[in-house]
Protein backbone atom coordinates (compact mmCIF):
# COMPACT_ATOMS: atom_id res chain seq x y z
CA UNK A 1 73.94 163.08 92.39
CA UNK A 2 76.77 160.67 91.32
CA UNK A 3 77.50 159.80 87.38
CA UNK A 4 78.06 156.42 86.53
CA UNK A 5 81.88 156.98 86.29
CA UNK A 6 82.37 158.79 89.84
CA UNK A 7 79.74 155.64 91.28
CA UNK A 8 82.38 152.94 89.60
CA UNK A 9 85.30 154.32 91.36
CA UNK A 10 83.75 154.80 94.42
CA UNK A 11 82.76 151.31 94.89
CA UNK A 12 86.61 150.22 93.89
CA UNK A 13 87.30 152.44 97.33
CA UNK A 14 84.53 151.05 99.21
CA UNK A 15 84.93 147.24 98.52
CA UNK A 16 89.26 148.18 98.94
CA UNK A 17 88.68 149.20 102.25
CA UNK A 18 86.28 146.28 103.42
CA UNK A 19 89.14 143.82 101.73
CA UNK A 20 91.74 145.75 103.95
CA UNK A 21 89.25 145.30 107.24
CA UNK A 22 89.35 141.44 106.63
CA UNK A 23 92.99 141.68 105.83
CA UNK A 24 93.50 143.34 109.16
CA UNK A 25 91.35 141.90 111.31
CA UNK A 26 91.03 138.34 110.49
CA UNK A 27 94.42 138.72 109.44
CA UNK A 28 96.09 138.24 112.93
CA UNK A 29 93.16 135.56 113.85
CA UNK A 30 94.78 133.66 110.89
CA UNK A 31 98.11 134.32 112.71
CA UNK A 32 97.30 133.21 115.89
CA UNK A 33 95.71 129.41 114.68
CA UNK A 34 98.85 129.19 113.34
CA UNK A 35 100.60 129.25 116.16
CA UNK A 36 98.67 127.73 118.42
CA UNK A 37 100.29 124.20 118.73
CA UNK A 38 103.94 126.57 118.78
CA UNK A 39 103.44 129.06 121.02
CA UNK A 40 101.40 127.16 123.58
CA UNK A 41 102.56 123.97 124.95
CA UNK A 42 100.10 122.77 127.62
CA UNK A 43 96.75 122.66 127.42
CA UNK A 44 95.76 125.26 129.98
CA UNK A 45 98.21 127.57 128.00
CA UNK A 46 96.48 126.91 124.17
CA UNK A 47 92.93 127.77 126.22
CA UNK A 48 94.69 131.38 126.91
CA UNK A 49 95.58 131.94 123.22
CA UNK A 50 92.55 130.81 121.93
CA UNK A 51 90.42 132.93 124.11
CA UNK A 52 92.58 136.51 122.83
CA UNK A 53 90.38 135.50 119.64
CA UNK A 54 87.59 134.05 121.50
CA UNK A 55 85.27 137.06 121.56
CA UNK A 56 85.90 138.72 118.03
CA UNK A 57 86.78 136.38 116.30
CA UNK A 58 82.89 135.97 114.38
CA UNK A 59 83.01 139.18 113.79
CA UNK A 60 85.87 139.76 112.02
CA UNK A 61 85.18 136.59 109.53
CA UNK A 62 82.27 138.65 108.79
CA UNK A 63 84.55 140.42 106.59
CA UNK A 64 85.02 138.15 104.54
CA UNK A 65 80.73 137.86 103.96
CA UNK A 66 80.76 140.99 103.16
CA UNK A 67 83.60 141.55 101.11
CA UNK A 68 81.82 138.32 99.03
CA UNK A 69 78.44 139.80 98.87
CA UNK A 70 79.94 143.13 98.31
CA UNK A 71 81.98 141.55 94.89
CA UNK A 72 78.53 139.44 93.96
CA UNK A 73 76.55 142.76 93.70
CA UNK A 74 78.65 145.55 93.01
CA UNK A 75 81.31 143.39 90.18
CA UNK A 76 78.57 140.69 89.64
CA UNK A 77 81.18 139.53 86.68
CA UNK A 78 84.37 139.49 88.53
CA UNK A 79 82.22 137.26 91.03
CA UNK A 80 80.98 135.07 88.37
CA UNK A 81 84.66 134.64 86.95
CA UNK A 82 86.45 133.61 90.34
CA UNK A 83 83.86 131.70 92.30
CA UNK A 84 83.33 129.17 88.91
CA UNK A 85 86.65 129.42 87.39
CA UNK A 86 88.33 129.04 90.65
CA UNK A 87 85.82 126.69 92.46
CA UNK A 88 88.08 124.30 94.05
CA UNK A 89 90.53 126.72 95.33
CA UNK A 90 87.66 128.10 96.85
CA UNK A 91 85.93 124.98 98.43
CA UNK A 92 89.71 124.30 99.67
CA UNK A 93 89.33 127.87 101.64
CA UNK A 94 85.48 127.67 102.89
CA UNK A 95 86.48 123.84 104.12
CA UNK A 96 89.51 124.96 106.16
CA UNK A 97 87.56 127.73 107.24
CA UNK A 98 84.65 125.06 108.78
CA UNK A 99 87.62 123.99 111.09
CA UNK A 100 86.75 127.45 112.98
CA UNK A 101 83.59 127.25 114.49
CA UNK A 102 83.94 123.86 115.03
CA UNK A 103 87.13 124.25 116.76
CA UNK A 104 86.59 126.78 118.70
CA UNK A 105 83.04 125.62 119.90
CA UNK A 106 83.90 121.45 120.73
CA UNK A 107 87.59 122.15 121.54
CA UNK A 108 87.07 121.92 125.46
CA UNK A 109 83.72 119.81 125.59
CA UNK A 110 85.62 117.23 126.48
CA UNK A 111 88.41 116.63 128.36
CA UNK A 112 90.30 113.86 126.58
CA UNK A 113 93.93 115.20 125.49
CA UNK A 114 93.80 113.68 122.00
CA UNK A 115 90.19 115.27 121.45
CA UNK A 116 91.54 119.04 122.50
CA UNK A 117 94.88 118.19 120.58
CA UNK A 118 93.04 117.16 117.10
CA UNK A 119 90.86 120.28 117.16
CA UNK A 120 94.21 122.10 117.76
CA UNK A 121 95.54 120.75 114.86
CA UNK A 122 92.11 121.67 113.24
CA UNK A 123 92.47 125.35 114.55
CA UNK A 124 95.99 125.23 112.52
CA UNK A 125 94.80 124.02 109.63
CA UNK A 126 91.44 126.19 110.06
CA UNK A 127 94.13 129.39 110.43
CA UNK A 128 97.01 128.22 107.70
CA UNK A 129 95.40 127.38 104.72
CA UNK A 130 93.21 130.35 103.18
CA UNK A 131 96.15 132.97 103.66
CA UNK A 132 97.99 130.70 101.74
CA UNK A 133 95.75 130.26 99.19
CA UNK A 134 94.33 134.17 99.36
CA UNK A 135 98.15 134.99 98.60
CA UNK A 136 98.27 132.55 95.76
CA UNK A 137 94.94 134.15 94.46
CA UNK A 138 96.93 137.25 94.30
CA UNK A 139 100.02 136.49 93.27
CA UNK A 140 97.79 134.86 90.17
CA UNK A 141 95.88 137.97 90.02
CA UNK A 142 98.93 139.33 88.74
CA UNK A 143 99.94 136.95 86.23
CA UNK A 144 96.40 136.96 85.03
CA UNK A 145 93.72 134.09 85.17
CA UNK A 146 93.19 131.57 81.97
CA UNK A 147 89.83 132.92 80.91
CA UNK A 148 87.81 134.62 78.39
CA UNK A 149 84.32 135.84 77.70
CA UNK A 150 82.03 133.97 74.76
CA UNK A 151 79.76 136.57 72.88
CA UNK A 152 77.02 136.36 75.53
CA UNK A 153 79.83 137.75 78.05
CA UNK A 154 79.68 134.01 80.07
CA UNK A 155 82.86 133.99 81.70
CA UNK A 156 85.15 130.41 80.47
CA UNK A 157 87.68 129.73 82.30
CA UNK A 158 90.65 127.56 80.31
CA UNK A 159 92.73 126.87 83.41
CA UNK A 160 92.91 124.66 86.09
CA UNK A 161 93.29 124.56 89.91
CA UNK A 162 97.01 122.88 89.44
CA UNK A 163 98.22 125.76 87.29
CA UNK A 164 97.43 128.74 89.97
CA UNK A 165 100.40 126.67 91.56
CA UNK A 166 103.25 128.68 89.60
CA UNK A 167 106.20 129.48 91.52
CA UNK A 168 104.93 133.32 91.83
CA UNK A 169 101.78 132.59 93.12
CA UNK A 170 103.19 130.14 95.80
CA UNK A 171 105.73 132.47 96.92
CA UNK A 172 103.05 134.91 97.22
CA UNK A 173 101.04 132.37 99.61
CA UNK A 174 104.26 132.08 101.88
CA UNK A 175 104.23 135.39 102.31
CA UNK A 176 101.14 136.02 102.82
CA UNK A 177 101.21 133.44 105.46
CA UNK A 178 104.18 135.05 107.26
CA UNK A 179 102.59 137.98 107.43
CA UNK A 180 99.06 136.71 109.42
CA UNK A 181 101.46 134.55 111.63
CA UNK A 182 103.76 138.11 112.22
CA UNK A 183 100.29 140.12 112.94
CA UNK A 184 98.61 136.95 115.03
CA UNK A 185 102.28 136.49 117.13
CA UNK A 186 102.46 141.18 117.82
CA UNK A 187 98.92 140.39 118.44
CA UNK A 188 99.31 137.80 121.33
CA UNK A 189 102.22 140.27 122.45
CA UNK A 190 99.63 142.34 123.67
CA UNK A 191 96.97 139.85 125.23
CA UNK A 192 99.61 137.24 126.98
CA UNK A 193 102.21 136.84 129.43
CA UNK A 194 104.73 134.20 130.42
CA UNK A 195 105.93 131.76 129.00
CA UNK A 196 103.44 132.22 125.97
CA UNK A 197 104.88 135.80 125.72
CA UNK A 198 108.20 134.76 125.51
CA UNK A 199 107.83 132.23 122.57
CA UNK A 200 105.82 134.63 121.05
CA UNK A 201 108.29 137.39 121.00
CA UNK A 202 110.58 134.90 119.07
CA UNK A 203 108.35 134.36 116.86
CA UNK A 204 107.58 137.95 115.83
CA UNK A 205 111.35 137.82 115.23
CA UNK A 206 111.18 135.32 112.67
CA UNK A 207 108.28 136.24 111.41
CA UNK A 208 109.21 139.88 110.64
CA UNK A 209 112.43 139.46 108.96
CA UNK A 210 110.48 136.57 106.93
CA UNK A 211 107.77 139.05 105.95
CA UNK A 212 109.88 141.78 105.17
CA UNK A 213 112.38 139.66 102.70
CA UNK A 214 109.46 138.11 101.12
CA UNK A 215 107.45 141.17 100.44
CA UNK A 216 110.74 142.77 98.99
CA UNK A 217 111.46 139.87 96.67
CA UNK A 218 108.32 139.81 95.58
CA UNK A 219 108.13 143.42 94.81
CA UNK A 220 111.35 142.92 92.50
CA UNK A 221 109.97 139.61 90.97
CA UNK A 222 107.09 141.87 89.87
CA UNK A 223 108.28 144.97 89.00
CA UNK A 224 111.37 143.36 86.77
CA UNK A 225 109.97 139.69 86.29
CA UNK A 226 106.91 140.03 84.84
CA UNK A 227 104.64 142.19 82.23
CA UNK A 228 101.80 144.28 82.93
CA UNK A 229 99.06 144.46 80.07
CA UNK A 230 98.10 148.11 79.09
CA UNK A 231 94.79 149.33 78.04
CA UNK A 232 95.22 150.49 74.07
CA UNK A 233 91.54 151.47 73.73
CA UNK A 234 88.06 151.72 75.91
CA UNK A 235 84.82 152.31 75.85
CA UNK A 236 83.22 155.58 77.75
CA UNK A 237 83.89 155.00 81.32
CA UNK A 238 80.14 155.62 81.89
CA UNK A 239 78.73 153.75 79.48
CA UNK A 240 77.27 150.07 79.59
CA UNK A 241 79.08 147.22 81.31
CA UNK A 242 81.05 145.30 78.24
CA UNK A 243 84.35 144.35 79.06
CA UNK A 244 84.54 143.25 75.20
CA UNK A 245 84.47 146.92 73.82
CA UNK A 246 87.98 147.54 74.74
CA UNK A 247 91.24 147.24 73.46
CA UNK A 248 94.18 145.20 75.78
CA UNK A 249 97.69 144.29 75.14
CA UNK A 250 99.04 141.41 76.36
CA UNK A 251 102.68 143.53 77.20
CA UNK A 252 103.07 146.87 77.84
CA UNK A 253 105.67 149.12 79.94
CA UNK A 254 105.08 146.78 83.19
CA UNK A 255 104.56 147.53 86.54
CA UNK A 256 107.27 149.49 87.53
CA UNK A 257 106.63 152.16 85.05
CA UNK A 258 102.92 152.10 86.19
CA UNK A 259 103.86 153.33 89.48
CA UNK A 260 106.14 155.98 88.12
CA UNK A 261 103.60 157.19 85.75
CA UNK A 262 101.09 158.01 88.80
CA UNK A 263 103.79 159.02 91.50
CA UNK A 264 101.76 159.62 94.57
CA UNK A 265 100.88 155.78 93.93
CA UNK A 266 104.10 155.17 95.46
CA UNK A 267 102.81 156.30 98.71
CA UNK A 268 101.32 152.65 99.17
CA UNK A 269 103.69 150.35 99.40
CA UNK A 270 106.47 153.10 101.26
CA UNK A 271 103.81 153.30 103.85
CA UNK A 272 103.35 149.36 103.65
CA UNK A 273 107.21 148.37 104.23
CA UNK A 274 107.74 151.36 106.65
CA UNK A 275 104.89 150.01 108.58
CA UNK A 276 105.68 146.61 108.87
CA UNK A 277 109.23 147.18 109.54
CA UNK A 278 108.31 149.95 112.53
CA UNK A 279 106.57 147.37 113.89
CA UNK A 280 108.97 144.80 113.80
CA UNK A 281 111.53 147.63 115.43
CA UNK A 282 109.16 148.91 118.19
CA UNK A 283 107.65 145.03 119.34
CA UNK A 284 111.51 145.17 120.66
CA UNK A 285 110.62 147.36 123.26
CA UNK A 286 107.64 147.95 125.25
CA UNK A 287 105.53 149.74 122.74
CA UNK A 288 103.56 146.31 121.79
CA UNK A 289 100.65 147.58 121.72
CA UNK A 290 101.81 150.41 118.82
CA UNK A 291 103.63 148.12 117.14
CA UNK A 292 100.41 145.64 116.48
CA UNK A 293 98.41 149.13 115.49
CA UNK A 294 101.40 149.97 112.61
CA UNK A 295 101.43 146.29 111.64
CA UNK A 296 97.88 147.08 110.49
CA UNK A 297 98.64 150.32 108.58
CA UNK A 298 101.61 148.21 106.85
CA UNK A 299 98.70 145.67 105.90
CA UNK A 300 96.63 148.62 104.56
CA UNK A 301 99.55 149.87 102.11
CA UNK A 302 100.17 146.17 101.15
CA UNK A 303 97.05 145.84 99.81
CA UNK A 304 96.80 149.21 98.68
CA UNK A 305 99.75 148.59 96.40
CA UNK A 306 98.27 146.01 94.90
CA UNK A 307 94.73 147.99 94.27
CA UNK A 308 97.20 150.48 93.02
CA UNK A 309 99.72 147.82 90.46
CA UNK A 310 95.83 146.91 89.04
CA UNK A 311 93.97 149.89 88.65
CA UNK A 312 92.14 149.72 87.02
CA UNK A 313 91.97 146.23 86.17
CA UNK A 314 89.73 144.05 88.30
CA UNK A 315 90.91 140.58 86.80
CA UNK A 316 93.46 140.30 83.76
CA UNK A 317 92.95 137.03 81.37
CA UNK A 318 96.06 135.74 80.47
CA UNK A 319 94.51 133.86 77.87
CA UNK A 320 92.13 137.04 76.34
CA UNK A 321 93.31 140.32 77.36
CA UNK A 322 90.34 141.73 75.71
CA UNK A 323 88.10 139.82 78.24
CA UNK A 324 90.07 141.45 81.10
CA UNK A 325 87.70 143.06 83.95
CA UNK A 326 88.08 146.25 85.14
CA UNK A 327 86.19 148.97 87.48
CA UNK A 328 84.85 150.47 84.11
CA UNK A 329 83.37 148.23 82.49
CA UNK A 330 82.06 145.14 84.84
CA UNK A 331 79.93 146.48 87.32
CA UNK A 332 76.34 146.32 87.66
CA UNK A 333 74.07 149.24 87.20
CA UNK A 334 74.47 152.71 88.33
CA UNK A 335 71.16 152.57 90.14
CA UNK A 336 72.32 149.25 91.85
CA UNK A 337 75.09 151.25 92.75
CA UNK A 338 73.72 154.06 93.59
CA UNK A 339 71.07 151.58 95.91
CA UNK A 340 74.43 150.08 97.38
CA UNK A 341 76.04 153.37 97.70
CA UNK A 342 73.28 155.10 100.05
CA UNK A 343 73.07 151.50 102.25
CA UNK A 344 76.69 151.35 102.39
CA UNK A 345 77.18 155.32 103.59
CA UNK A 346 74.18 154.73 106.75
CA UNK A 347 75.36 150.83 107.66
CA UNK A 348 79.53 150.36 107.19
CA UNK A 349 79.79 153.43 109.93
CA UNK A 350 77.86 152.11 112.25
CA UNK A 351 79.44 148.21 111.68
CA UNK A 352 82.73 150.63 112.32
CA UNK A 353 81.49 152.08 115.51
CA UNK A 354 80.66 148.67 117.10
CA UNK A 355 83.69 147.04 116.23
CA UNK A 356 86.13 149.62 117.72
CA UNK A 357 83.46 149.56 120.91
CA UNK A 358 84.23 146.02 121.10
CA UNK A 359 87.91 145.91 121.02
CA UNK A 360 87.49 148.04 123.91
CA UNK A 361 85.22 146.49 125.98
CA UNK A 362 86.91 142.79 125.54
CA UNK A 363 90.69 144.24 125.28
CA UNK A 364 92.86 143.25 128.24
CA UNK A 365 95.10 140.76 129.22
CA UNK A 366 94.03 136.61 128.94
CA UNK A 367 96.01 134.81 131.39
CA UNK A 368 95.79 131.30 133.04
CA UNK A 369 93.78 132.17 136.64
CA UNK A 370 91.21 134.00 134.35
CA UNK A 371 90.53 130.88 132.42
CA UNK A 372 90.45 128.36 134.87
CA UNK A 373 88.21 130.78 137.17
CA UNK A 374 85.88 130.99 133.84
CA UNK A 375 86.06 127.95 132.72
CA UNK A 376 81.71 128.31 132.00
CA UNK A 377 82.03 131.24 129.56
CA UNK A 378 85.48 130.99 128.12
CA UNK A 379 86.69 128.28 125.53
């Protein structure tokens, strides 16, 4: 029914828009760990903001499963490249992830202060660190990873977990951090009240304007800053996965000139910035509840943009541009995908259709009578 080549660009859509789901919904769980110990003050008041998380939280780390198991079998290479290459980066992100469960689970089983305020802290921690490190992961997905491929197409990678630190990268962390913290703060705008509402509001404030300078910067550190390799020569685009029969130099006309050369690509990150800046405008008012719901389209051009500044590059070596990854020439096998296509088209709707029925049935206000009337059920 599908060719190979229609089947490889399909999954590049299919595993974009489970990477935007995580984005967006674990996004603003992110955000509101981080400001947990800032927002909240008392104890009674950190119980409210962790329970606007409490129920959907689980779900929406399943995301990030599936986004994983989604790379592993669909771009089995691109898997192989960043989970050995960049193996402490990611034990740093699975261990700060561990603070989670655990913090959510034994936060109130006991009532000592210092116990509830060290699983706070572990909450923070648990809700700080992998946006960080998922923005340094793409701000180095830009520069290109150290690696190449031997003969037997084994990825080596030539790098170390000290040099994805480069200023770009970092910067790209920060604001990838401000941006969960700006979702997790319109967020809580919409489940609190009080006192927690009015820190909260301050720090969508900050937040914004920090998210909305940083993304720009960015944007004109990449576009003018640094080089985009260009594809000289490749392989049929339905042929065998071999990222070795192509042809890739190190510089060519950059990013900006990408973008210009496929016009409607522009599209992504005007709807990104336009988002995130209506929603800064409208969480102003009384339209909270819109401005969280743009926040998230602004998240889905974000990333968008930087499918888009890739395309169709998976991973770039900086090392070995010939080793470079992309959507052509690094997946598995079209009946794999085809296998994964048909699974994909009957399950993801339905995994769609139960999420937005749970939003809906646990939406609603959290506030301080509710949890100390539920104190059996709620965290």
């Amino acid at each position: 029914m599908f060719d190979y080549e229609v089947m490889r660009l399909i999954w590049w859509v299919f595993i974009g828009v489970v990477a935007i789901a995580f984005a967006v919904t674990e996004g603003f769980d992110f955000g509101v760990c981080t400001l947990l110990p800032f927002v909240a003050k008392s104890d009674l008041e950190r119980r409210v903001v962790i329970n606007t998380v409490g129920a959907t939280w689980e779900g929406n780390q399943v995301w990030l499963i599936l986004l994983g198991g989604a790379i592993f079998a669909i771009w089995p290479a691109v898997y192989a490249t960043l989970f050995s290459g960049l193996y402490v980066a990611m034990m740093l992100v699975l261990f700060a992830l561990f603070f989670r469960p655990a913090g959510f689970d034994y936060r109130s089983k006991m009532p000592d202060p210092e116990w509830r305020n060290a699983w706070d802290w572990g909450l923070f921690i648990g809700g700080t660190l992998p946006p960080v490190l998922l923005g340094v992961l793409a701000g180095n997905l830009a520069l290109g990873l150290p690696f190449h491929l031997d003969a037997d197409l084994r990825p080596i990678y030539d790098g170390s977990f000290w040099g994805l630190l480069n200023p770009f990268a970092l910067f790209c962390g920060v604001v990838c951090l401000a941006g969960t913290t700006f979702h997790g703060a319109l967020f809580l705008q919409c489940r609190v009240e009080g006192e927690i509402f009015r820190r909260t509001q301050a720090a969508v404030h900050v937040f914004g304007l920090a998210l909305l300078a940083g993304l720009a910067l960015a944007a004109l550190w990449l576009f003018f800053g640094l080089s985009r390799p260009e594809i000289l020569h490749m392989a049929a685009l339905d042929g065998p996965s071999n990222p070795l029969l192509k042809t890739v130099s190190a510089v060519g006309p950059g990013w900006f000139s990408h973008f210009n050369s496929h016009p409607w690509m522009w599209l992504a990150p005007v709807t990104g910035f336009a988002g995130l800046g209506l929603a800064w405008a409208l969480a102003k008012g009384e339209a909270r509840l819109w401005a969280f719901a743009v926040a998230g389209l602004g998240i889905a051009g974000i990333l968008l943009s930087i499918g888009f500044a890739l395309f169709p590059f998976l991973l770039i070596s900086s090392t070995d541009p010939n080793s470079s990854l992309t959507l052509w020439d690094a997946t598995s096998s079209h009946l794999t995908l085809l296998w994964a296509f048909w699974i994909t088209v009957v399950f993801l709707p339905i995994v769609l259709l139960y999420t937005r029925w749970v939003y809906k049935v646990m939406w609603g206000k959290i506030t301080e009578e509710q949890v100390v009337n539920d104190s059996r059920t709620l965290y």
